[in-house]
Protein backbone atom coordinates (compact mmCIF):
# COMPACT_ATOMS: atom_id res chain seq x y z
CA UNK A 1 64.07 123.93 38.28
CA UNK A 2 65.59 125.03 41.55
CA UNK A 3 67.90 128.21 42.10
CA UNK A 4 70.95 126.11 41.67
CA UNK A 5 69.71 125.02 38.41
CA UNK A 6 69.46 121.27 39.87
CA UNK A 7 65.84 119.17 39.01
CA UNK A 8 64.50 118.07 42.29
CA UNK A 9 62.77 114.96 42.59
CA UNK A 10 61.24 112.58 45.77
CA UNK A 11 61.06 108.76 46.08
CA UNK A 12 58.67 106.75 48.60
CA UNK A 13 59.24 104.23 50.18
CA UNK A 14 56.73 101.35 50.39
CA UNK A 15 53.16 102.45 51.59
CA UNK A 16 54.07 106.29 51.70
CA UNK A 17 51.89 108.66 51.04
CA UNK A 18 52.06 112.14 49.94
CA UNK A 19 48.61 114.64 50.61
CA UNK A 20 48.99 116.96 48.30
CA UNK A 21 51.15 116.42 44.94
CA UNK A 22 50.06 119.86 43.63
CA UNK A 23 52.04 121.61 46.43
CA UNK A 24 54.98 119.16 45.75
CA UNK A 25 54.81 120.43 42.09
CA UNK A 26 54.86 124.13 43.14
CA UNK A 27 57.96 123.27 45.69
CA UNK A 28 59.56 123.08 41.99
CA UNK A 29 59.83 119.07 42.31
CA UNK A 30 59.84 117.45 38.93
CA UNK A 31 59.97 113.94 39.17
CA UNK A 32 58.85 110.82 42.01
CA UNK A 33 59.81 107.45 42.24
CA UNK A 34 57.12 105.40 44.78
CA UNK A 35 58.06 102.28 46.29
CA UNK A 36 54.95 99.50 44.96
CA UNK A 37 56.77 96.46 45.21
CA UNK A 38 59.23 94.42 47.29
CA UNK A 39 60.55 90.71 47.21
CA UNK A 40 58.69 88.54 44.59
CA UNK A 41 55.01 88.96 46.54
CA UNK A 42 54.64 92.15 48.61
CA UNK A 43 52.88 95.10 46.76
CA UNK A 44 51.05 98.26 47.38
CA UNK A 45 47.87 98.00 46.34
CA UNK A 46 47.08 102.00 47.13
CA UNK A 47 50.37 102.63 45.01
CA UNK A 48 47.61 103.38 41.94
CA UNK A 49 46.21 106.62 43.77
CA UNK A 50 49.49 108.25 44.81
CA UNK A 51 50.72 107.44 40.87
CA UNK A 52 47.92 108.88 39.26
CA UNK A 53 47.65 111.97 41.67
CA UNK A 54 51.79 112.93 40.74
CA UNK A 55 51.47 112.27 37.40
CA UNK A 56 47.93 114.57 37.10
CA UNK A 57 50.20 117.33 39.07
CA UNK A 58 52.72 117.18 36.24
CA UNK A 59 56.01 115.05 37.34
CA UNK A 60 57.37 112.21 35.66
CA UNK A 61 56.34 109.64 38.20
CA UNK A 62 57.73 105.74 38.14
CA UNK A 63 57.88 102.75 40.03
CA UNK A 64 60.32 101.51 42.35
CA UNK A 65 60.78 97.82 43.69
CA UNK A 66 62.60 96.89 46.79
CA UNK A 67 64.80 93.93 46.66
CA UNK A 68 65.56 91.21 49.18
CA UNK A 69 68.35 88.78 48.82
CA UNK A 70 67.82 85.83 46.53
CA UNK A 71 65.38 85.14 43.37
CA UNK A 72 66.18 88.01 41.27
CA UNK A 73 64.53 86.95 38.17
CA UNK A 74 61.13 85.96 39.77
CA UNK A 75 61.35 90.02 41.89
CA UNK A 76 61.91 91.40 38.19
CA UNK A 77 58.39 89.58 37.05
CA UNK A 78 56.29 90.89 39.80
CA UNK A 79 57.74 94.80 39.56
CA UNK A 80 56.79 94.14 35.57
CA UNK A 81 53.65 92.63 36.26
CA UNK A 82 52.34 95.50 38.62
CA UNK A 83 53.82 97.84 36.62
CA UNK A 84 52.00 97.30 33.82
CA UNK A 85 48.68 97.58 35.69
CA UNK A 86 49.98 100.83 36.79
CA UNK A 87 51.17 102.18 33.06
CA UNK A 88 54.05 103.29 34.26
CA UNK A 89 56.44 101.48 31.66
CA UNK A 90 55.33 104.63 28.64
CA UNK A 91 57.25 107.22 26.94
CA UNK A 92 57.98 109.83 29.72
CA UNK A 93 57.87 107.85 32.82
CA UNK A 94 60.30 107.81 35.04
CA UNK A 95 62.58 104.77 34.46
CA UNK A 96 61.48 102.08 37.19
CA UNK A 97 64.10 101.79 39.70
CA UNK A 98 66.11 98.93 41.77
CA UNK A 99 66.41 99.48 45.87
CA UNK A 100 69.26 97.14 46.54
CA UNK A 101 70.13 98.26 50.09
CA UNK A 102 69.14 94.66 51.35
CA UNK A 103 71.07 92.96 48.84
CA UNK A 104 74.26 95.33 48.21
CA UNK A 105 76.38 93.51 50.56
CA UNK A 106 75.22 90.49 49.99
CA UNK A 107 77.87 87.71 48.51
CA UNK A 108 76.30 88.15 44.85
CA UNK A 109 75.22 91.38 44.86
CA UNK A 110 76.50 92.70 41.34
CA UNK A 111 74.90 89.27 40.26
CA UNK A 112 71.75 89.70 41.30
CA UNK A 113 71.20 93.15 40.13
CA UNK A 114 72.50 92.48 36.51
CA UNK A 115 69.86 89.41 36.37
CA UNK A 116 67.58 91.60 37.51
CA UNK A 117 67.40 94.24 34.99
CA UNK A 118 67.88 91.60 32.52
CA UNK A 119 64.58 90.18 33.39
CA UNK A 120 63.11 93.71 33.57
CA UNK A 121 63.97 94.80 29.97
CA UNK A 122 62.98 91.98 28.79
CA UNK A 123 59.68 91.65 30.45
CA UNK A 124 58.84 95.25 30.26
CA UNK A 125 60.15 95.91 27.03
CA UNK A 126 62.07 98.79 28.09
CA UNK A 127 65.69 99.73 28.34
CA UNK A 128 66.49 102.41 31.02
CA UNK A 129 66.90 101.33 34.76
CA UNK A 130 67.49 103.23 37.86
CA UNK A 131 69.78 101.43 40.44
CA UNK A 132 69.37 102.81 43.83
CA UNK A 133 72.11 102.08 47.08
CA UNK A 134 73.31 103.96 49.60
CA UNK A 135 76.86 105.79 49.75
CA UNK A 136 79.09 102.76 51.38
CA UNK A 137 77.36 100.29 49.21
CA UNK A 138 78.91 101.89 45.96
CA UNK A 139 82.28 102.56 47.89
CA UNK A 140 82.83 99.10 49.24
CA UNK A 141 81.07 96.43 47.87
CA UNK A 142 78.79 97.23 44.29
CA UNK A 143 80.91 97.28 40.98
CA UNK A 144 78.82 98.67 38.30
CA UNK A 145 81.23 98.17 35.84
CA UNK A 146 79.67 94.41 35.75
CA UNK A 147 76.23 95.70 34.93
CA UNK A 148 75.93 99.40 34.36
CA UNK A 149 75.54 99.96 29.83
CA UNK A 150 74.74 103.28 29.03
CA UNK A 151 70.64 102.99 29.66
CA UNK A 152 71.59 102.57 33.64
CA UNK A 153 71.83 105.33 36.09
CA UNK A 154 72.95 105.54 39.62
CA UNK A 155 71.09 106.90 42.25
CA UNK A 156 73.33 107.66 45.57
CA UNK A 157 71.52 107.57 49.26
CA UNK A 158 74.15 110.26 51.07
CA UNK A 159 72.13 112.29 53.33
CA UNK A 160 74.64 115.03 53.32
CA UNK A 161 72.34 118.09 52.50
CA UNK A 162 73.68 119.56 49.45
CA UNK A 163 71.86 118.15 46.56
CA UNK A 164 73.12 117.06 43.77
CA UNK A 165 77.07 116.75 45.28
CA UNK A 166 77.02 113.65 46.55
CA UNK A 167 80.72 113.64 46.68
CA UNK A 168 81.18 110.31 44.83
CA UNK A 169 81.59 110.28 41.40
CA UNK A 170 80.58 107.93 38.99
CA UNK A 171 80.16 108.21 35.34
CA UNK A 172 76.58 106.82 35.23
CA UNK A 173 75.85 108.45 38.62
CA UNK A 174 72.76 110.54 37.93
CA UNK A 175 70.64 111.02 41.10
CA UNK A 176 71.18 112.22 44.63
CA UNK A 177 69.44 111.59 47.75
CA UNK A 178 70.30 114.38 49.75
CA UNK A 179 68.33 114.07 53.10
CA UNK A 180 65.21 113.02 54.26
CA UNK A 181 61.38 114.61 53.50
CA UNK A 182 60.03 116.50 56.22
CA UNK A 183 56.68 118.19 55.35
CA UNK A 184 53.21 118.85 55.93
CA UNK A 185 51.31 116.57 53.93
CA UNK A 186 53.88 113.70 53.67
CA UNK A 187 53.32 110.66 55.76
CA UNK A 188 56.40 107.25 56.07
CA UNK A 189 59.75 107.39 54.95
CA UNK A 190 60.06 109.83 52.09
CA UNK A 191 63.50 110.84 50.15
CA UNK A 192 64.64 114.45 48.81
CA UNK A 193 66.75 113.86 45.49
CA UNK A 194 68.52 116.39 42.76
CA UNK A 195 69.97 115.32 39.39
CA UNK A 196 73.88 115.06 39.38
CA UNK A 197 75.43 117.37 36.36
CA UNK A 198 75.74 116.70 33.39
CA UNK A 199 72.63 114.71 34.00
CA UNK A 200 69.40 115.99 32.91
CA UNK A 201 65.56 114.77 33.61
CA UNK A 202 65.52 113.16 30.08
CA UNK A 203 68.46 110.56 31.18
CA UNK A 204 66.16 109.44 33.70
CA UNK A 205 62.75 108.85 31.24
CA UNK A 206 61.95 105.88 29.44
């Protein structure tokens, strides 16, 4: 827990890498999201060593997959079908999450995201899903209100550098990506995110 009483937490995008988790820990970062799967065939096949390295430094670690426009069911199989390799779908994870920047303003868009964590639950066996867009996605052209049920929580991209106050409001809004990681130790593109009140870090575990 941070000063402002806000849970910090990173996401990676696909093949980043962090050096040293146990200094993330100590930077008072609770929870990580990595990136291990995009479309219905790409994967990261190192995503097993950064996973295992945050969850042995203590944070609720989960998966994230990285959507592209068009077979939503079949992208919802392979994220399942790594993440159980991984182990990533028990009590305590983080809740995997959706990327849907490619696919937000796509004609469809609502559509494909509500198939998708269809397929999810009912592959994984889970309930709790983490959609992830940036700012003018949600303002313009998503409409949760087609797809969002109480296990589903927003994340917001707004790089605006005051975490957790996105300013956009949503009732299932829950996580805030407040700017961009710049450290020793962290290598490709790498988020900073805080919890949105009244969220806690249980909404966002499985």
């Amino acid at each position: 827990m941070t000063e402002d009483g806000t849970e910090r937490g990173i996401n990676l995008s696909l093949h980043a890498t962090v050096a040293d988790w146990a200094a993330v820990r100590a930077a008072d970062v609770s929870f990580a999201s990595i990136t291990v799967t995009e479309n219905v065939n790409w994967s990261d096949t190192g995503a097993w060593r950064q996973i295992e390295a945050a969850q042995g430094a203590g944070l609720r670690t989960g998966i994230r997959h990285y959507a592209r426009p068009g077979a939503a069911a079949d992208q919802a199989e392979h994220c399942v079908r790594l993440g159980k390799q991984l182990g990533v779908f028990g009590p305590g994870s983080l809740a995997p999450a959706l990327d849907v920047e490619a696919v937000g303003t796509q004609p469809g868009g609502d559509r494909f995201i509500r198939t998708w964590i269809r397929t999810l639950r009912h592959a994984a066996g889970i309930r709790r899903v983490l959609v992830y867009a940036p700012h003018e996605q949600w303002l313009n052209t998503l409409r949760p209100a087609k797809w969002a049920d109480q296990d589903v929580v927003l994340w917001v991209c707004r790089h605006n550098g005051i975490p957790g106050r996105p300013g956009w409001f949503h009732p299932r809004l829950g996580v805030h990506q407040h700017g961009p990681g710049e450290a020793s130790g962290l290598h490709g593109p790498i988020g900073l995110d805080a919890l949105v009140y009244p969220f806690t870090l249980a909404d966002l575990l499985l």
